[in-house]
Protein backbone atom coordinates (compact mmCIF):
# COMPACT_ATOMS: atom_id res chain seq x y z
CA UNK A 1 -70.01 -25.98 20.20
CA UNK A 2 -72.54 -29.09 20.46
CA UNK A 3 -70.43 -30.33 23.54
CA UNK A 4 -70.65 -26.93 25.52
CA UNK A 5 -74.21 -26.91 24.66
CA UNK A 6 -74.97 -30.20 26.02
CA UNK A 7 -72.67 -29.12 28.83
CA UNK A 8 -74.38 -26.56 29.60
CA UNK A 9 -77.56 -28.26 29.53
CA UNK A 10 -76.50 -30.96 31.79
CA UNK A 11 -75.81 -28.07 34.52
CA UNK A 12 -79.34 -26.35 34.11
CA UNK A 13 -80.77 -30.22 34.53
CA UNK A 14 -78.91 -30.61 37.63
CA UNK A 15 -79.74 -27.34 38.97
CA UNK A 16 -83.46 -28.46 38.75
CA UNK A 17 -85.84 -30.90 40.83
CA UNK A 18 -85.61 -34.04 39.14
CA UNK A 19 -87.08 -37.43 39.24
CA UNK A 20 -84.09 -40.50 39.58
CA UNK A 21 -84.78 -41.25 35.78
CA UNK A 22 -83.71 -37.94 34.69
CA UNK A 23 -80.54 -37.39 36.78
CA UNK A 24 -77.45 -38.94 34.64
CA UNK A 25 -75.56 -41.36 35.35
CA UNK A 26 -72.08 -41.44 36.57
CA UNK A 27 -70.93 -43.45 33.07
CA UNK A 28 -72.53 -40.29 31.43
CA UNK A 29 -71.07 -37.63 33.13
CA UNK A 30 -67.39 -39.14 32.88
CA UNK A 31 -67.82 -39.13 29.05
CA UNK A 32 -68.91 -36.11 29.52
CA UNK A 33 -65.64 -34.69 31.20
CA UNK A 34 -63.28 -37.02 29.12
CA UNK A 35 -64.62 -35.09 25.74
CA UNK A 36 -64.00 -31.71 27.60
CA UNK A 37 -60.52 -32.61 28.61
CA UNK A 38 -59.96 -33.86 25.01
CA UNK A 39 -61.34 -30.91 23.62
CA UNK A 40 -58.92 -28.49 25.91
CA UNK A 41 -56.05 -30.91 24.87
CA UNK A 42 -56.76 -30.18 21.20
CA UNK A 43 -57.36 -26.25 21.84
CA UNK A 44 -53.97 -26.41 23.83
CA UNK A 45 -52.29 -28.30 21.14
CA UNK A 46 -53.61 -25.59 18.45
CA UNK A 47 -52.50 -22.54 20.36
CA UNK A 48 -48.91 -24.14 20.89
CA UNK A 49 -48.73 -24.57 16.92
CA UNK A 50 -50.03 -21.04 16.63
CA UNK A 51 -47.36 -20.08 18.95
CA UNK A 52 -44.27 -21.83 17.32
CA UNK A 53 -45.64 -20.75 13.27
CA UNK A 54 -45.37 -16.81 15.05
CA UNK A 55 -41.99 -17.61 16.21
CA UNK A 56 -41.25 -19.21 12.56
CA UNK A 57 -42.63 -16.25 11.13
CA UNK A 58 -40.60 -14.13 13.41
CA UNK A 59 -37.32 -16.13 12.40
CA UNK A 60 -37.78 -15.90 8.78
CA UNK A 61 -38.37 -12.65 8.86
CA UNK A 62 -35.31 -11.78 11.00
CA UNK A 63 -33.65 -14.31 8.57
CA UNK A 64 -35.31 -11.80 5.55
CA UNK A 65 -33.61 -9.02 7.58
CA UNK A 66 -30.42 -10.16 7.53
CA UNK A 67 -30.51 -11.58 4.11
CA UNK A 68 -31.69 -8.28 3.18
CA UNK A 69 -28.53 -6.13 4.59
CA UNK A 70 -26.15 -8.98 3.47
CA UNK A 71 -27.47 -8.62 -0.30
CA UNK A 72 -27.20 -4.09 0.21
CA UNK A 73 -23.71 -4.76 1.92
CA UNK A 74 -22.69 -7.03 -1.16
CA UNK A 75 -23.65 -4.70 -3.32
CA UNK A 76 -21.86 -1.61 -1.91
CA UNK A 77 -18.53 -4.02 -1.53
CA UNK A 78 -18.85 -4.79 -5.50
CA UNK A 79 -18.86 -1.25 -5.61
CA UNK A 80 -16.09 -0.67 -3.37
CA UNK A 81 -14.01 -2.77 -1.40
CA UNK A 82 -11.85 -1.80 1.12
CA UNK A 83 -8.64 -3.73 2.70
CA UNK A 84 -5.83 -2.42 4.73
CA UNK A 85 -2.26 -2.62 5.36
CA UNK A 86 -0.72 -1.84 9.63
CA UNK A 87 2.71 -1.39 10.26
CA UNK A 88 4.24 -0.59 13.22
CA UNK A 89 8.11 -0.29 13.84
CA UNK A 90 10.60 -0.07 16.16
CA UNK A 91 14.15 1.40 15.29
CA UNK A 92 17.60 2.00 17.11
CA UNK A 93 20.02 4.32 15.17
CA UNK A 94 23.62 4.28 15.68
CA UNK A 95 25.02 7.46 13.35
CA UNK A 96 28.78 7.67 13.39
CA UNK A 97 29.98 11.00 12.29
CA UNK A 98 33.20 12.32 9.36
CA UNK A 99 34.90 13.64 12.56
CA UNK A 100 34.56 10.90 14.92
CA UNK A 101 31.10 11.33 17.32
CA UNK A 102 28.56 9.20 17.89
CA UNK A 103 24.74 9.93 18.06
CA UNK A 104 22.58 7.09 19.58
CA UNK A 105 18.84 7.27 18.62
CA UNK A 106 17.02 4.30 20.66
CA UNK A 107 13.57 3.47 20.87
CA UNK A 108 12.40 5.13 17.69
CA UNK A 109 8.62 3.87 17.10
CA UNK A 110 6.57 4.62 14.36
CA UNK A 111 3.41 3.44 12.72
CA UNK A 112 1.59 3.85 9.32
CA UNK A 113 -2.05 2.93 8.00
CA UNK A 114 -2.89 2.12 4.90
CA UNK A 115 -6.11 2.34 3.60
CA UNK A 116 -6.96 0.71 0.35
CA UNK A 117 -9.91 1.14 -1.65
CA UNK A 118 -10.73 -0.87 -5.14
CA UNK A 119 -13.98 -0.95 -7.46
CA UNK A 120 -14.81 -2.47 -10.29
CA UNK A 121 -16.76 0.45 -12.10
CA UNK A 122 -17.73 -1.78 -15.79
CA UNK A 123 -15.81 -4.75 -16.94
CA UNK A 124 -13.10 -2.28 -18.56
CA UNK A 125 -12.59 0.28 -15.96
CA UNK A 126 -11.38 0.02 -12.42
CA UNK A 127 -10.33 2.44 -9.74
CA UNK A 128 -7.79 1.89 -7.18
CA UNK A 129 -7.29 3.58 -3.96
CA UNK A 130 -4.57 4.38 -0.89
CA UNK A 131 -4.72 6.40 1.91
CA UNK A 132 -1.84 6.58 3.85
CA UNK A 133 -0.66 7.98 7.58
CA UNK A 134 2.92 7.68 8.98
CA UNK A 135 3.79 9.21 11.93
CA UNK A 136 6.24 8.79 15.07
CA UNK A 137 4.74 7.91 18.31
CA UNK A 138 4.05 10.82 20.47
CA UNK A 139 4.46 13.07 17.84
CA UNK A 140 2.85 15.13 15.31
CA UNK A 141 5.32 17.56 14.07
CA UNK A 142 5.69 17.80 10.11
CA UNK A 143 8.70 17.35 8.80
CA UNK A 144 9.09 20.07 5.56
CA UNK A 145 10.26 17.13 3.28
CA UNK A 146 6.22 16.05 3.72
CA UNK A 147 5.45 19.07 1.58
CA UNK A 148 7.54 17.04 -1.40
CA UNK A 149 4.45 15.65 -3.72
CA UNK A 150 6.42 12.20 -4.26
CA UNK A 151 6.93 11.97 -0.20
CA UNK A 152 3.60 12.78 1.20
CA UNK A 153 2.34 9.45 3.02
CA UNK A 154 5.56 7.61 2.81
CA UNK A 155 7.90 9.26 5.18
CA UNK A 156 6.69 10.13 8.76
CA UNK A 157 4.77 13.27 9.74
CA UNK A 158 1.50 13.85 11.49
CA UNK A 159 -1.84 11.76 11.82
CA UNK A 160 -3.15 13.18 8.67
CA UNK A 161 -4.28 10.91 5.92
CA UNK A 162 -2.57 11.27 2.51
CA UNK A 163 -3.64 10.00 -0.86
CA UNK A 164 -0.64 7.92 -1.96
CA UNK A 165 -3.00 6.06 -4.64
CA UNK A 166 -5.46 7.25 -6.44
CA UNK A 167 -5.90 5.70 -10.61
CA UNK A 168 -7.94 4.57 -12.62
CA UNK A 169 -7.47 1.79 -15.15
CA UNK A 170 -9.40 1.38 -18.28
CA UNK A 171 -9.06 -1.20 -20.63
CA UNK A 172 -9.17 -1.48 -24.08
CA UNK A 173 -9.47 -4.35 -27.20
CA UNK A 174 -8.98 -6.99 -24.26
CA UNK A 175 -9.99 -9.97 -27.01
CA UNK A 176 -7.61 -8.50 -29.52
CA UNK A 177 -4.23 -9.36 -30.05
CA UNK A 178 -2.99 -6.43 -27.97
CA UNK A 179 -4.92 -5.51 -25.44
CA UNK A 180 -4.39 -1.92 -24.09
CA UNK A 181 -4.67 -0.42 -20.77
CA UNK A 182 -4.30 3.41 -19.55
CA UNK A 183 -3.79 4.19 -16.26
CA UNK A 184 -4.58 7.97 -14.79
CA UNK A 185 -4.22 9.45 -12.03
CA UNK A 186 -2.02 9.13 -8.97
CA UNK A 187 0.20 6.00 -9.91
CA UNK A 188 0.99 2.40 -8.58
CA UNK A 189 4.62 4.02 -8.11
CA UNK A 190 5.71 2.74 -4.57
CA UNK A 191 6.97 -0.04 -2.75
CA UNK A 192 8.15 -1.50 -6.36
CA UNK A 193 9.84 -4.77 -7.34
CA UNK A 194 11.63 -6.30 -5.23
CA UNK A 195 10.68 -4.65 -1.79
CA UNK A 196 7.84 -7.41 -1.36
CA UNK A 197 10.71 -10.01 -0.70
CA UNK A 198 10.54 -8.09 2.49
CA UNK A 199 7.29 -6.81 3.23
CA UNK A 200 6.30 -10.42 2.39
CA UNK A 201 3.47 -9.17 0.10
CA UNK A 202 2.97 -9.75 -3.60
CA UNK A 203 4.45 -7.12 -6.32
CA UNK A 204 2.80 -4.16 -5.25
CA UNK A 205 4.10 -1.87 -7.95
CA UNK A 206 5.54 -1.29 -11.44
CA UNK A 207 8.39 0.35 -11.66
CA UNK A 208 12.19 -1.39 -9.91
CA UNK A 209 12.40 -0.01 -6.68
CA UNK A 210 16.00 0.82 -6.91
CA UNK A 211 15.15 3.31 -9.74
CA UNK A 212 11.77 4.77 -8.20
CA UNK A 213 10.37 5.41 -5.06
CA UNK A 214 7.47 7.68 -3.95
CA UNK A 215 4.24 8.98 -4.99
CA UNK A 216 3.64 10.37 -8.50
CA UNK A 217 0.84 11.63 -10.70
CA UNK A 218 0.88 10.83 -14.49
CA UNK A 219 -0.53 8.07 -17.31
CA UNK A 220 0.77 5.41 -18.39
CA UNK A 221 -0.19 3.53 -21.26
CA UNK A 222 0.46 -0.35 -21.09
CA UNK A 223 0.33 -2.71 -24.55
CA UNK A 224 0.00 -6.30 -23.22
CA UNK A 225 2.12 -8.25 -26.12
CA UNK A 226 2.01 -11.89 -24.57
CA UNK A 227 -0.62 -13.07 -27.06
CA UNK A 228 1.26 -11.57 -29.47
CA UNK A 229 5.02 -12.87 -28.67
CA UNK A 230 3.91 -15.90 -27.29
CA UNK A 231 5.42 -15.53 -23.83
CA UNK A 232 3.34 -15.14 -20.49
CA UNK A 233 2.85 -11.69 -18.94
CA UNK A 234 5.03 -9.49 -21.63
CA UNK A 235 4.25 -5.83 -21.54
CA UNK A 236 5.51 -2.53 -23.06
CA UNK A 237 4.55 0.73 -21.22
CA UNK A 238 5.11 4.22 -22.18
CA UNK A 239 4.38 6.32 -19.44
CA UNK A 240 4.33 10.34 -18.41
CA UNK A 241 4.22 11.99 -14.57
CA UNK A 242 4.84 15.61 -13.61
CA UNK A 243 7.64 15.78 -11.30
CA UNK A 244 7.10 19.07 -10.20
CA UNK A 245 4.32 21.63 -11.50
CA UNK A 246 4.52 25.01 -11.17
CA UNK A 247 1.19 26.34 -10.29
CA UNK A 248 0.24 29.95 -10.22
CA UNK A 249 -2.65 31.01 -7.80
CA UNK A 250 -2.91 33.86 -5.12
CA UNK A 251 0.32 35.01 -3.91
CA UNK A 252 -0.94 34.31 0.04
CA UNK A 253 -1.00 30.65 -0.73
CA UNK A 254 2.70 29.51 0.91
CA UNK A 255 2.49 25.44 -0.36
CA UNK A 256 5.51 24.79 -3.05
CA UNK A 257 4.37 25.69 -6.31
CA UNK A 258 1.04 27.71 -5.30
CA UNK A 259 1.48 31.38 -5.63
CA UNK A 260 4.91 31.28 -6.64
CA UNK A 261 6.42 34.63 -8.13
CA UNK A 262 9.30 32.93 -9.82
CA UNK A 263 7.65 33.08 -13.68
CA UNK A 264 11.44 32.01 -14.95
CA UNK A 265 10.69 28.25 -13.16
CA UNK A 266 9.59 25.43 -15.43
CA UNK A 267 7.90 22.15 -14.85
CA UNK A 268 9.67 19.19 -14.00
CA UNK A 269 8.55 16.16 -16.44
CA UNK A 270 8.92 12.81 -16.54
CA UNK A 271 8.76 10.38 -19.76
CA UNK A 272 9.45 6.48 -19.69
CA UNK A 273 9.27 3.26 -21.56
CA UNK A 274 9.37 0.17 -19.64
CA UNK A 275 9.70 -3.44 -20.89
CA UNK A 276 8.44 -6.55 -18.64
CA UNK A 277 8.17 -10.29 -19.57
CA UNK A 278 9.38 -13.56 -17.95
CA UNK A 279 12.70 -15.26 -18.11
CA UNK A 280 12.94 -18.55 -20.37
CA UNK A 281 11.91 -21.44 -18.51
CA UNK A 282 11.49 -19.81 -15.17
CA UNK A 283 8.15 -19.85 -13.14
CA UNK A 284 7.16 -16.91 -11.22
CA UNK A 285 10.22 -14.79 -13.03
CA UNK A 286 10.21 -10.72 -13.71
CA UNK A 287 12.70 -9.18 -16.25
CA UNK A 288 12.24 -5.44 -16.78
CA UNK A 289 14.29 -2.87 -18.64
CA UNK A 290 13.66 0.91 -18.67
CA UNK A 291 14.56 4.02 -20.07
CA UNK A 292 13.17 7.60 -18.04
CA UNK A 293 13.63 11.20 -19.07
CA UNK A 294 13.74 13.92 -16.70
CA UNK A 295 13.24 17.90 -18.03
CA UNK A 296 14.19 21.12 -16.17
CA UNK A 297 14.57 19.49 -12.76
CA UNK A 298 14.12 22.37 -9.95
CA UNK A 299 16.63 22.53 -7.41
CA UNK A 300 14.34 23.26 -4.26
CA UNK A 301 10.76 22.36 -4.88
CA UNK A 302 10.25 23.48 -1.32
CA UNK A 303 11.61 27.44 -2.05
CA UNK A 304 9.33 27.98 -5.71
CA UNK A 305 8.69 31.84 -4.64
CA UNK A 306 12.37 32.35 -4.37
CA UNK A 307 14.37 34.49 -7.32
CA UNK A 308 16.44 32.28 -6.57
CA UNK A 309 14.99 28.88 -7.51
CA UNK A 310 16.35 27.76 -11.31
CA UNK A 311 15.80 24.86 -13.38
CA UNK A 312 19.35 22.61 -13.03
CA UNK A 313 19.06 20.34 -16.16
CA UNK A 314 18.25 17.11 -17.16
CA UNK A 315 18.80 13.44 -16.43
CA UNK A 316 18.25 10.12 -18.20
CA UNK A 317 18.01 6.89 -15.90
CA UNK A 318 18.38 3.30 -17.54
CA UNK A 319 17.51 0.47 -15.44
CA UNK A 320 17.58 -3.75 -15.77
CA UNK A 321 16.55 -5.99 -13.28
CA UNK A 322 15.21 -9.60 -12.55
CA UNK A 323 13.49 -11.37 -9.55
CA UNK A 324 12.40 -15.10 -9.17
CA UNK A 325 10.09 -16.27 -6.50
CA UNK A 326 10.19 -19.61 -4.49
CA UNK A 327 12.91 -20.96 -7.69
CA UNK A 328 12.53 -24.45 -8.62
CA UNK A 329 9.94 -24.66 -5.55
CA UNK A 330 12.58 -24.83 -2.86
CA UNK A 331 11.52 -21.59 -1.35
CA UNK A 332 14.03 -19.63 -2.47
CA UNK A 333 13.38 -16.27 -4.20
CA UNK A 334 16.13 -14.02 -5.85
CA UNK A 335 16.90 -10.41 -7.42
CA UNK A 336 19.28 -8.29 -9.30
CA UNK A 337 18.73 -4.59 -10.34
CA UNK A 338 21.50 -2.51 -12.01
CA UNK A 339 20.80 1.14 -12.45
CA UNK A 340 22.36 3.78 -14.58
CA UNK A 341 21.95 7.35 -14.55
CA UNK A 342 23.64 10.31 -16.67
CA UNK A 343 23.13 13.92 -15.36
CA UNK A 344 23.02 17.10 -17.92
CA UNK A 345 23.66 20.15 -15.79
CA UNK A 346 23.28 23.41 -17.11
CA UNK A 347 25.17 25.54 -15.74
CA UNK A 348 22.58 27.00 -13.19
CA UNK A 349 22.67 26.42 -8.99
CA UNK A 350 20.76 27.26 -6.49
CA UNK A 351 22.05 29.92 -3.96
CA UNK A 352 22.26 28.50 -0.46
CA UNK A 353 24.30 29.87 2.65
CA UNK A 354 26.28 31.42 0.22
CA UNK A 355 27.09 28.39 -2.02
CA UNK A 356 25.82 27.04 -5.58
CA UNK A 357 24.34 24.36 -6.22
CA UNK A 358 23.96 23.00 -9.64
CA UNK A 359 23.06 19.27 -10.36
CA UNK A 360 25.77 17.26 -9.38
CA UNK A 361 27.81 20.22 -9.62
CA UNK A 362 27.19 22.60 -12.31
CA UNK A 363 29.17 21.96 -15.39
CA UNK A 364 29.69 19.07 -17.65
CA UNK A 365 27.76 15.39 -17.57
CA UNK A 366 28.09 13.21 -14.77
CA UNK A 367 28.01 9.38 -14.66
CA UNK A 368 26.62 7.35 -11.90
CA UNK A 369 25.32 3.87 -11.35
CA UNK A 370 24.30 1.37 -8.50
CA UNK A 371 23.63 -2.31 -8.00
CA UNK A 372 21.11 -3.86 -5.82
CA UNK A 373 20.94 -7.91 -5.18
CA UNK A 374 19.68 -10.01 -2.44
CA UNK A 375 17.42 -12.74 -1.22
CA UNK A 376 15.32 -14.64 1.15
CA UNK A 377 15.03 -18.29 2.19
CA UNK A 378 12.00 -19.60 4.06
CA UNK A 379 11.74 -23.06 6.15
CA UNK A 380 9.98 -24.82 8.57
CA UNK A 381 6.51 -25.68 8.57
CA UNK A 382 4.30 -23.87 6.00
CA UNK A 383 7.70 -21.93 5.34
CA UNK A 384 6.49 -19.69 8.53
CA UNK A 385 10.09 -18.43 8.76
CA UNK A 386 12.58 -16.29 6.71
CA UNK A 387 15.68 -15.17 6.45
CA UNK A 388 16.71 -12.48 4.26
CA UNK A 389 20.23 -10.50 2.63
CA UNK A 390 20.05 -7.81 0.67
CA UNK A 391 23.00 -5.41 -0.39
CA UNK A 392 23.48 -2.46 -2.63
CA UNK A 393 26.51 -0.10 -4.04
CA UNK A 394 26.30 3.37 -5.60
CA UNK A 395 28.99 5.44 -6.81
CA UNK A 396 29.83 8.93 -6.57
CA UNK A 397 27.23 10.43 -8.38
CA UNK A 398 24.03 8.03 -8.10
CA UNK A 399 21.01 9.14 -7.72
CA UNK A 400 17.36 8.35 -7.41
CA UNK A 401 14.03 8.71 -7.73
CA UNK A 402 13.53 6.90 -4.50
CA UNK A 403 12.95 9.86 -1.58
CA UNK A 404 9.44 8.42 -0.79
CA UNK A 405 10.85 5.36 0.09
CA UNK A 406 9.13 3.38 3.21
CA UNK A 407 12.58 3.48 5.55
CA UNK A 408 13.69 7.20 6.42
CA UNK A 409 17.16 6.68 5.81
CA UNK A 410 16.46 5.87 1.76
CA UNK A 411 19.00 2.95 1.56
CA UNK A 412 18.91 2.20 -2.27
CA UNK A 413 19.92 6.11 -2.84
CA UNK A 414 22.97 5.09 -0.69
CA UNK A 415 26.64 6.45 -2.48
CA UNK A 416 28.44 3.80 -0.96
CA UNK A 417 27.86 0.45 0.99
CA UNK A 418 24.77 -0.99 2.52
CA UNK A 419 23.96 -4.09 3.84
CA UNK A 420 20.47 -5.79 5.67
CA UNK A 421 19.71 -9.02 6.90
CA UNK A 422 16.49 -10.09 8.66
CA UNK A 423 14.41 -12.72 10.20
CA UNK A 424 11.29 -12.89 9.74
CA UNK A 425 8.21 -15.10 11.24
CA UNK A 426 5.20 -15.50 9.63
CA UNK A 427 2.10 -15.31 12.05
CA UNK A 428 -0.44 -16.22 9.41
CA UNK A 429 -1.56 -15.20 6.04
CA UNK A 430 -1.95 -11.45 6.91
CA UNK A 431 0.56 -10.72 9.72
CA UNK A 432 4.61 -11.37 9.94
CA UNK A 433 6.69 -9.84 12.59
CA UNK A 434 11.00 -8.98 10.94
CA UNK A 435 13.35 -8.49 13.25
CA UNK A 436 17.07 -7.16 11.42
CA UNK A 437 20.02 -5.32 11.03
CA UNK A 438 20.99 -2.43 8.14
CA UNK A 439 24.39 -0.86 8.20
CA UNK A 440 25.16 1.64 5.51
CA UNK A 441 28.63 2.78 4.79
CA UNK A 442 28.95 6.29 2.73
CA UNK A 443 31.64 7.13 0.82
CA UNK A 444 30.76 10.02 -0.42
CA UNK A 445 28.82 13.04 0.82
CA UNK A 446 24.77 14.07 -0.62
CA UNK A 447 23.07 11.08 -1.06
CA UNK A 448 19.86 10.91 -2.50
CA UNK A 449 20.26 14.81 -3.39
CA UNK A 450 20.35 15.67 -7.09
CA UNK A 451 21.89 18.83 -5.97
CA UNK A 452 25.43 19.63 -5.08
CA UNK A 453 29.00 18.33 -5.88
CA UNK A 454 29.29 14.91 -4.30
CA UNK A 455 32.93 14.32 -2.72
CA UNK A 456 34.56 11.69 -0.57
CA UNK A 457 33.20 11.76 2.63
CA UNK A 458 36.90 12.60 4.73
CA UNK A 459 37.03 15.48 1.84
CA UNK A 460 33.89 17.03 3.13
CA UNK A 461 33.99 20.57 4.93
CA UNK A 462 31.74 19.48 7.64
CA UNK A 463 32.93 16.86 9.53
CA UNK A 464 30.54 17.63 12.05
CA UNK A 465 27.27 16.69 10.30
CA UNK A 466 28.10 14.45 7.37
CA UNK A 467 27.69 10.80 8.57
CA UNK A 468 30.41 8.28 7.52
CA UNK A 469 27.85 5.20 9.41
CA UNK A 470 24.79 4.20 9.51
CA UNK A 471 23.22 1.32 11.60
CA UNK A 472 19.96 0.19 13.09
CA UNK A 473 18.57 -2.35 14.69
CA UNK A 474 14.85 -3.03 13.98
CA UNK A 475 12.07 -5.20 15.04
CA UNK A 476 8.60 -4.50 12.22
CA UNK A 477 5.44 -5.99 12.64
CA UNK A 478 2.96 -5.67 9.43
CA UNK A 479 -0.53 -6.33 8.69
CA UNK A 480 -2.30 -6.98 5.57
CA UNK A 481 -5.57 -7.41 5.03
C-alpha cells in the first residue's frame, strides 16, 4: 500500500510545475518500477498458489467422492455379493431309431445364465442364491417338463429367470466339538460331485451326481465330526425335501399341484442320511455313502387334477462314491460312483392311452443299479488343457433322481451304455471352451422314467420312437465369475 501511495504521489509531482530539484531522478524512478514489477511478480505468484490449492481442494474432494461410493458399494457387496456363471453350447444329435431311421439334429445352440447371489447376514448365518435361464436360440417355447419343480432352470425353456438356489445356512456350536449346521430352503442339489471334473469348477454341490440331479426344496441338517474323529472334512447329514406337494388352492389355478381335485393324491417325500470324509492318505479326496427314502411317489406330477393320478409306491436308493483331484500332484483327478436302487410298487398305475403304468411295472420289487467312472488329465503350460473319459452302465430297471440334469439327454439315468470324451482348453481362470463326443447305447426302453415296465429295446412295441442310439457332437464354452 506504501508503494502505490508513493506511486501515486510521484505522478501528481510530475503532473505539476516543478523546479529541477524536485523532479526525480532517473535512478529513482527505476527503483521505483523494479519494486512494482516485484510486487506484481509476488501478487502473480500468490494467485497461481491460490489457483493450484482450489484445484487440490477440488481433487480431494473428488477423491472424498469416490472414496465415499467405494466405502457405500463395499458395504452393500458385504451385504450381498453377486457372481455369475455363462454357458453357451452348441450340439449335433445323431438319434438312431429300434426300427432302423435316422434323425439328424445339427446346429442345436443353447445358452444359460446363472446368477448367483451370497451374503453373509451374522457370523452364523448365510444366504445363498441362483437364478437361472436356459433357453434355445431363437426360441422361447416351454417345454411342459419345465413345469417339474426339480427341472425348472436346468433344462431349456424360455428367457425367464428361475430360482434354482435359494438357502440359508445357519450355524451352530462352531467352537464345540461338533459343530452343527442347518440348511433351509431351496437346496445346493445340482451339478453334484463329480460333474465339476467337467465344468472345470470346484464341487458345487452335495449330493453324487449319479444319484441326484435337479432342484429341490427341503433341510438338511449337517454334524461336522472331523474334530471329533480326527480326520479332515468328515460330515454326517440327515436331510428332508418334498418331492412333490400337493397343494390345494382355487380350482382355476392349472400349475401341477395348485387346485388339484384329486384329494386321494399324497405328497411325495424325501428322507436321507449322507456320510462324507476323506480317503486315508489322500489329498484333495471325497468318499460319500448314502441312504434316501422316497414315499408315495406320483406317477404324473404334471396331470394332479386327474382321477386318474395315484400314488405308485416307494423306493430306497443307496449310493458310494469317491473322487480325487490333481492325485499325487500330477494333474490327474479320478471318480467312481456305484448306485443302487430297490423299487416297492404297489399295485397302482397310471392310465395312459389305454395302458397302466405302475412303477417299474406294477407288482413285486424291482432291483436296479448303475456305475459311473471316469477322468481327466491336464498338461501343458499352467495345465491350460484337458482331456477327459467318462463312462456309465445301468441296468434294466435304474433309475434316478437326476431329470434336472444340465445336458437334455440325462446321461447318468441311461439303462444301458454311455460313453464321453472331451477336450478342453482353459482360456483363463474364469473361461474354458470343451469340445467332445457322447454316444449312449440303450438297451432297454424308459430311461430316466420311474414309470412303466422297462424291456429290451428290440422287444419294444414302438420301433418307431424308441431310440436304440444316441450321439452328439458338442463344442461348450463356460464362464465363471
Amino acid at each position: 500500500m506504501k508503494l502505490i501511495k508513493k506511486i501515486v504521489g510521484t505522478v501528481i509531482v510530475l503532473s505539476l510545475p516543478l523546479t529541477a530539484e524536485q523532479v526525480p531522478s532517473t535512478k529513482e524512478l527505476l527503483h521505483i518500477i523494479e519494486q512494482l514489477k516485484a510486487r506484481v511478480a509476488k501478487l502473480e505468484a500468490s494467485q497461481k498458489r491460490a489457483q493450484t490449492a482450489q484445484k487440490r481442494m477440488e481433487a480431494e474432494l473428488l477423491d472424498l467422492s469416490d472414496y465415499t461410493e467405494a466405502t457405500e458399494t463395499k458395504v452393500l457387496e458385504d451385504k450381498l455379493k453377486f457372481g455369475f456363471g455363462f454357458k453357451t453350447n452348441l450340439d449335433n444329435f445323431h438319434k438312431n431309431y429300434v426300427d432302423g431311421h435316422r434323425v439328424d439334429s445339427d446346429n442345436i445352440w443353447s445358452t444359460k445364465l446363472m446368477l448367483n447371489m451370497r451374503a453373509n447376514l451374522t457370523d452364523t448365518m448365510k444366504f445363498h442364491g441362483r437364478l437361472s435361464m436356459y433357453k434355445y436360440w431363437g426360441s422361447s417355447v416351454v417345454h411342459p417338463y419345465t413345469y417339474y419343480d426339480n427341472m425348472q432352470g436346468r433344462v431349456p425353456a424360455d428367457s425367464a429367470l428361475y430360482v434354482e438356489r435359494a438357502y440359508l445356512d445357519l450355524f451352530f456350536n462352531r467352537d464345540g466339538k461338533i459343530p452343527f449346521a442347518l440348511t433351509i430352503g431351496r437346496q445346493p442339489s445340482t451339478d453334484g460331485p463329480s460333474q465339476q471334473f467337467k465344468d472345470n469348477t470346484a464341487r458345487k454341490a452335495t449330493y453324487s451326481a449319479l444319484l441326484y440331479d435337479g432342484a429341490s426344496d427341503g433341510a438338511v441338517a449337517t454334524w461336522d465330526l472331523s474334530r471329533l474323529l480326527k480326520r479332515p472334512k468328515t460330515y454326517f447329514r440327515l436331510g428332508y425335501a418334498k418331492g412333490f406337494g400337493y397343494t390345494e388352492t382355487a380350482n382355476d389355478v392349472g400349475n401341477a399341484f395348485v387346485g388339484a381335485s384329486n384329494t386321494d393324491l399324497k405328497d411325495t417325500n424325501v428322507v436321507g442320511a449322507f456320510f462324507d470324509t476323506t480317503l486315508p492318505g489322500v489329498r484333495h479326496s471325497l468318499f460319500q455313502v448314502s441312504y434316501s427314502r422316497l414315499f408315495d411317489i406320483i406317477a404324473n406330477p404334471l396331470d394332479a387334477n386327474s382321477s386318474r393320478n395315484v400314488n405308485i409306491g416307494d423306493m430306497d436308493m443307496l449310493g458310494a462314491m469317491a473322487e480325487v483331484t490333481n492325485l499325487k500332484d500330477w494333474g490327474v483327478d479320478l471318480f467312481a460312483h456305484y448306485g443302487y436302487v430297490l423299487a416297492h410298487p404297489n399295485g397302482k398305475g397310471y392310465l395312459r392311452y389305454g395302458t397302466l403304468l405302475g412303477q417299474k411295472g406294477t407288482h413285486g420289487n424291482k432291483r436296479g443299479f448303475a456305475v459311473w467312472v471316469g477322468g481327466r488329465y491336464g498338461f501343458g503350460e499352467g495345465r491350460r488343457y484337458k482331456l477327459g473319459l467318462e463312462y456309465n452302465h445301468g441296468s434294466r430297471n435304474w433309475v434316478s433322481l437326476t431329470q434336472g440334469s444340465f445336458d437334455v439327454y440325462n446321461k447318468l439315468a441311461t439303462r444301458g451304455d454311455a460313453f464321453e470324451g472331451y477336450v478342453m482348453y482353459v482360456l483363463n481362470r474364469y473361461t474354458n471352451f470343451r469340445l467332445g463326443y457322447v454316444d449312449i447305447r440303450y438297451n432297454y426302453t424308459r430311461s430316466g422314467w420311474f414309470v412303466g415296465r422297462s424291456v429290451d429295446v428290440d422287444s419294444t412295441t414302438q420301433p418307431s420312437s424308441e431310440l436304440k442310439r444316441l450321439q452328439s457332437i458338442y463344442l461348450k464354452m463356460s464362464v465363471n465369475y
